[in-house]
C-alpha atoms as a PDB file:
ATOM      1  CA  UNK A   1      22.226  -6.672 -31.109  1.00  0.00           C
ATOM      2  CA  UNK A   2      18.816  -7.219 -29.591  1.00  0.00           C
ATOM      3  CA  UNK A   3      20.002  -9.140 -27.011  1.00  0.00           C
ATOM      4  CA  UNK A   4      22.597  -6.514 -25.690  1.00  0.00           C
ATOM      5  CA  UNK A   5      19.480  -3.956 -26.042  1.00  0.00           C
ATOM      6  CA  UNK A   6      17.371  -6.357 -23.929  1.00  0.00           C
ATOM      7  CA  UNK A   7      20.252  -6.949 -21.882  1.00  0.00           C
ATOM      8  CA  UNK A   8      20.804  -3.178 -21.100  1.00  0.00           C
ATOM      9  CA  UNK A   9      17.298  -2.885 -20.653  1.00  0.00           C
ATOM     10  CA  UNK A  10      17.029  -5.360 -17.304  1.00  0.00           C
ATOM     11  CA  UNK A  11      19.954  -3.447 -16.316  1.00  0.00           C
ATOM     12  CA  UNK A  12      18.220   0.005 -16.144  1.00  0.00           C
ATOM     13  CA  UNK A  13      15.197  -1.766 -14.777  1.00  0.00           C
ATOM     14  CA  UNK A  14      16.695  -3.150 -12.028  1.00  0.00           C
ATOM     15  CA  UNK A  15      18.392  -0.259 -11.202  1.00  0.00           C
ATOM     16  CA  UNK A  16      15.665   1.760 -10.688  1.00  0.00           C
ATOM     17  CA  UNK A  17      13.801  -0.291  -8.480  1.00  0.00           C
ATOM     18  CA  UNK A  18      16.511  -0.689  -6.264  1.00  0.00           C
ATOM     19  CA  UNK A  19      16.912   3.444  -6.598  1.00  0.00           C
ATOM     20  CA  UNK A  20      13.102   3.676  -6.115  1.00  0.00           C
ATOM     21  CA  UNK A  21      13.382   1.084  -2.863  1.00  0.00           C
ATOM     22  CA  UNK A  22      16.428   3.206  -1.548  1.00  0.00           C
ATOM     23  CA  UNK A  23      14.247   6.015  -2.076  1.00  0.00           C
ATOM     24  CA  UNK A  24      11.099   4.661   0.367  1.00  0.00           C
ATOM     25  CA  UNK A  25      13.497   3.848   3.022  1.00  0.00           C
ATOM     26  CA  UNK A  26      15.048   7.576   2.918  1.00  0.00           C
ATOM     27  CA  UNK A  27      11.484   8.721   3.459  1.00  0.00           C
ATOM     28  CA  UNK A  28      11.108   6.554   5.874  1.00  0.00           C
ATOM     29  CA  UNK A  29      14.063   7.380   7.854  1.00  0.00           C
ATOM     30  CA  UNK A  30      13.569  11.084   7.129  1.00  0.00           C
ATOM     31  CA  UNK A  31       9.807  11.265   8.710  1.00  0.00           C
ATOM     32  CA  UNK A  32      10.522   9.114  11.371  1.00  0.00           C
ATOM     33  CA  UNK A  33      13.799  10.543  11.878  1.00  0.00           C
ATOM     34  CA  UNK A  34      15.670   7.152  12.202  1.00  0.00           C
ATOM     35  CA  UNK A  35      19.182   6.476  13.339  1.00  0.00           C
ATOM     36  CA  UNK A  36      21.466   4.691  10.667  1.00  0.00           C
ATOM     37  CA  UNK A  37      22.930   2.645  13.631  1.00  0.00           C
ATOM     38  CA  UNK A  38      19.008   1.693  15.394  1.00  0.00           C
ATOM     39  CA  UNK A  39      17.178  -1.305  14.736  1.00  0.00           C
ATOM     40  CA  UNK A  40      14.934   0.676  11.957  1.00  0.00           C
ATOM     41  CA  UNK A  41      17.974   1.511  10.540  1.00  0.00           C
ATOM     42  CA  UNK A  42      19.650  -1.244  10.428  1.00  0.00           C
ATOM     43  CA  UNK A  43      16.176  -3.090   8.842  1.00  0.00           C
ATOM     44  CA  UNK A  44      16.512  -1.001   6.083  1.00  0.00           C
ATOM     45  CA  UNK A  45      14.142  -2.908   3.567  1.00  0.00           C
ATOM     46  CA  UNK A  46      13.141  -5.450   5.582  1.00  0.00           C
ATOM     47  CA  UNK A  47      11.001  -2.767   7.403  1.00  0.00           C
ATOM     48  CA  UNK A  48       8.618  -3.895   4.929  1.00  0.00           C
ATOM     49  CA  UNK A  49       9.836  -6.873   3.288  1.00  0.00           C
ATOM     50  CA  UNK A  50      10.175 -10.172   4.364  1.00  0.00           C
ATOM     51  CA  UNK A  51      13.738 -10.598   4.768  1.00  0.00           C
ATOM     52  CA  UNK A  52      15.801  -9.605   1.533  1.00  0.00           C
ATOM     53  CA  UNK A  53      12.737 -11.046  -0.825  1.00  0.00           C
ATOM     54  CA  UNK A  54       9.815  -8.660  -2.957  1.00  0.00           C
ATOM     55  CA  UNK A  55       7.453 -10.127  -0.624  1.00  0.00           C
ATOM     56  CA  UNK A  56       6.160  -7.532   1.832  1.00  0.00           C
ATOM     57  CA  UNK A  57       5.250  -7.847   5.398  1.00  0.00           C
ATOM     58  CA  UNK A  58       2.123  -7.315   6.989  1.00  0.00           C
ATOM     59  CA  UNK A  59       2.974  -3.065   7.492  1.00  0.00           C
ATOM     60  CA  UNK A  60       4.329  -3.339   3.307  1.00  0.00           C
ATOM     61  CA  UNK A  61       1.145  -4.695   2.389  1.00  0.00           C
ATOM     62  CA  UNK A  62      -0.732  -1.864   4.492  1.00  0.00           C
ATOM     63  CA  UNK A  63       1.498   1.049   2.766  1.00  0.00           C
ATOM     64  CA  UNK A  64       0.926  -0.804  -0.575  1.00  0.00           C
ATOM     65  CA  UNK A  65      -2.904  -0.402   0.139  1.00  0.00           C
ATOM     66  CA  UNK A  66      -2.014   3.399   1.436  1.00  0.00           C
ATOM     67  CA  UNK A  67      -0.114   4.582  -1.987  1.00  0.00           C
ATOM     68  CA  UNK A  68      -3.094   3.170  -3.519  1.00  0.00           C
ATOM     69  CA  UNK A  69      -1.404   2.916  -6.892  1.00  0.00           C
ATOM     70  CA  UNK A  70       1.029   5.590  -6.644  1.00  0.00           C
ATOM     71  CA  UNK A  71       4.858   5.030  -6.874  1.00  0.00           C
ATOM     72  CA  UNK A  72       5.890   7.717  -3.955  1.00  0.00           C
ATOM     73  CA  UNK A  73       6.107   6.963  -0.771  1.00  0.00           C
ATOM     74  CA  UNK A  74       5.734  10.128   1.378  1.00  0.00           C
ATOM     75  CA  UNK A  75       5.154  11.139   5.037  1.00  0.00           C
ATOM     76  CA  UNK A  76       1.268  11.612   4.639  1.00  0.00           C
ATOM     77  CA  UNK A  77       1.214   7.830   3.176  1.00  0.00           C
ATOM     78  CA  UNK A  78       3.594   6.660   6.143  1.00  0.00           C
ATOM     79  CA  UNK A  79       1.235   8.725   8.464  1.00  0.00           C
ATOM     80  CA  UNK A  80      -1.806   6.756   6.834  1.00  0.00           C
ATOM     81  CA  UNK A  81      -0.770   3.637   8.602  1.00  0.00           C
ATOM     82  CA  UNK A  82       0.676   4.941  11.533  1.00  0.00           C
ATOM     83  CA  UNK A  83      -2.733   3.812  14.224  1.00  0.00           C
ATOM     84  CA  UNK A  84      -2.831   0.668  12.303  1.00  0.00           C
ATOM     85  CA  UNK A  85      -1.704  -2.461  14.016  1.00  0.00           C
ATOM     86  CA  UNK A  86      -0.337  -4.328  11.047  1.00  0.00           C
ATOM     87  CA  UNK A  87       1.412  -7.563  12.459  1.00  0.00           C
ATOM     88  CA  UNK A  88      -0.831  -7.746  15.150  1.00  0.00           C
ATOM     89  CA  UNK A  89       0.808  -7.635  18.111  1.00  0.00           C
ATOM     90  CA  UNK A  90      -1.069  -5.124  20.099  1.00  0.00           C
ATOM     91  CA  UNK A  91       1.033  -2.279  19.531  1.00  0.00           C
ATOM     92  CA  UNK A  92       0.641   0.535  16.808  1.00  0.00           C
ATOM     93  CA  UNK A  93       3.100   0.666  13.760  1.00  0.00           C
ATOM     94  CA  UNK A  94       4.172   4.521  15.264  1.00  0.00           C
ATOM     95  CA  UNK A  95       4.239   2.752  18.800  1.00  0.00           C
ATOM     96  CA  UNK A  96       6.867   0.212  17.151  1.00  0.00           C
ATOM     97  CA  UNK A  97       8.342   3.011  15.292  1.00  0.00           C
ATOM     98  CA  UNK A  98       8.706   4.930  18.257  1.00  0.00           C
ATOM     99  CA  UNK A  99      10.219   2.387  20.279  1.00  0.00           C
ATOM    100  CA  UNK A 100      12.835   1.434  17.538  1.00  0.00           C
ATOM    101  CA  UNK A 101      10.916  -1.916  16.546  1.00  0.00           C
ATOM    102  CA  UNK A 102       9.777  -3.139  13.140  1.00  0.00           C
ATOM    103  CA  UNK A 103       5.908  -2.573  12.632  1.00  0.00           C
ATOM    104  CA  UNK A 104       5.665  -5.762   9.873  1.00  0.00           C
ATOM    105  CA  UNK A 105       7.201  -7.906  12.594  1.00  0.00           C
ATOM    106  CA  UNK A 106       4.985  -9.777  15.131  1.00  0.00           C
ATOM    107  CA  UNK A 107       8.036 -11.204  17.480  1.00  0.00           C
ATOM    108  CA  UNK A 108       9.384  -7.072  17.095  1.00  0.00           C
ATOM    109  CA  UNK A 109       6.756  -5.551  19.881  1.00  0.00           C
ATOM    110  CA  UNK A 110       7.707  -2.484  22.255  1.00  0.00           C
ATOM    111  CA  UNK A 111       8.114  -3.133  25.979  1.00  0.00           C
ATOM    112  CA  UNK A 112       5.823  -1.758  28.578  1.00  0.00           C
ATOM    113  CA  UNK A 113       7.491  -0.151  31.774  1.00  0.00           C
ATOM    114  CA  UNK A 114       5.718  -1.679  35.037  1.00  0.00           C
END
């Protein structure tokens, strides 16, 4: 019996994280008004994870810092970040954003016309 409980348990805990991760990326895609069929869109998680892992990337880590212990994401906490440079490459996460490449992503930087 207390291993169905504990059982049932993991089950609703898993669930909502994935519900409260499917939740960040609608806010995301909401405030930044993001095509399903874009890169961004297509990213889905991995706009701030590393791959399909719980590790974050560089711009995760950065709206980690901005929630600053709160569990909702919302545009003013996406905003928060949005002059940082959080992989580095020389272009702002809302330049990435803006230009339909991944902010966490060093090798994803926007293209300059010439």
């Amino acid at each position: 019996m207390k291993r169905k409980a504990l059982l049932a348990l993991l089950a609703v805990s898993i669930a909502s994280s994935a519900m409260a991760l499917t939740g960040f990326v609608k806010v995301f895609a909401t405030t930044y008004n993001v095509a399903k069929t874009s890169t961004l869109g297509k990213a889905k998680c991995a706009v701030c994870h590393v791959g399909q892992t719980a590790k974050l990337n560089s711009y995760g880590q950065d709206l980690k810092h901005a929630l600053a212990g709160s569990k909702a994401l919302t545009a003013e906490v996406l905003k928060k970040v949005e002059a940082k440079d959080s992989d580095k490459d020389g272009a702002s996460n809302i330049a990435e954003i803006r230009a339909d490449k991944l902010p966490g992503d060093a090798k994803s930087v926007p293209t300059t016309e010439r």
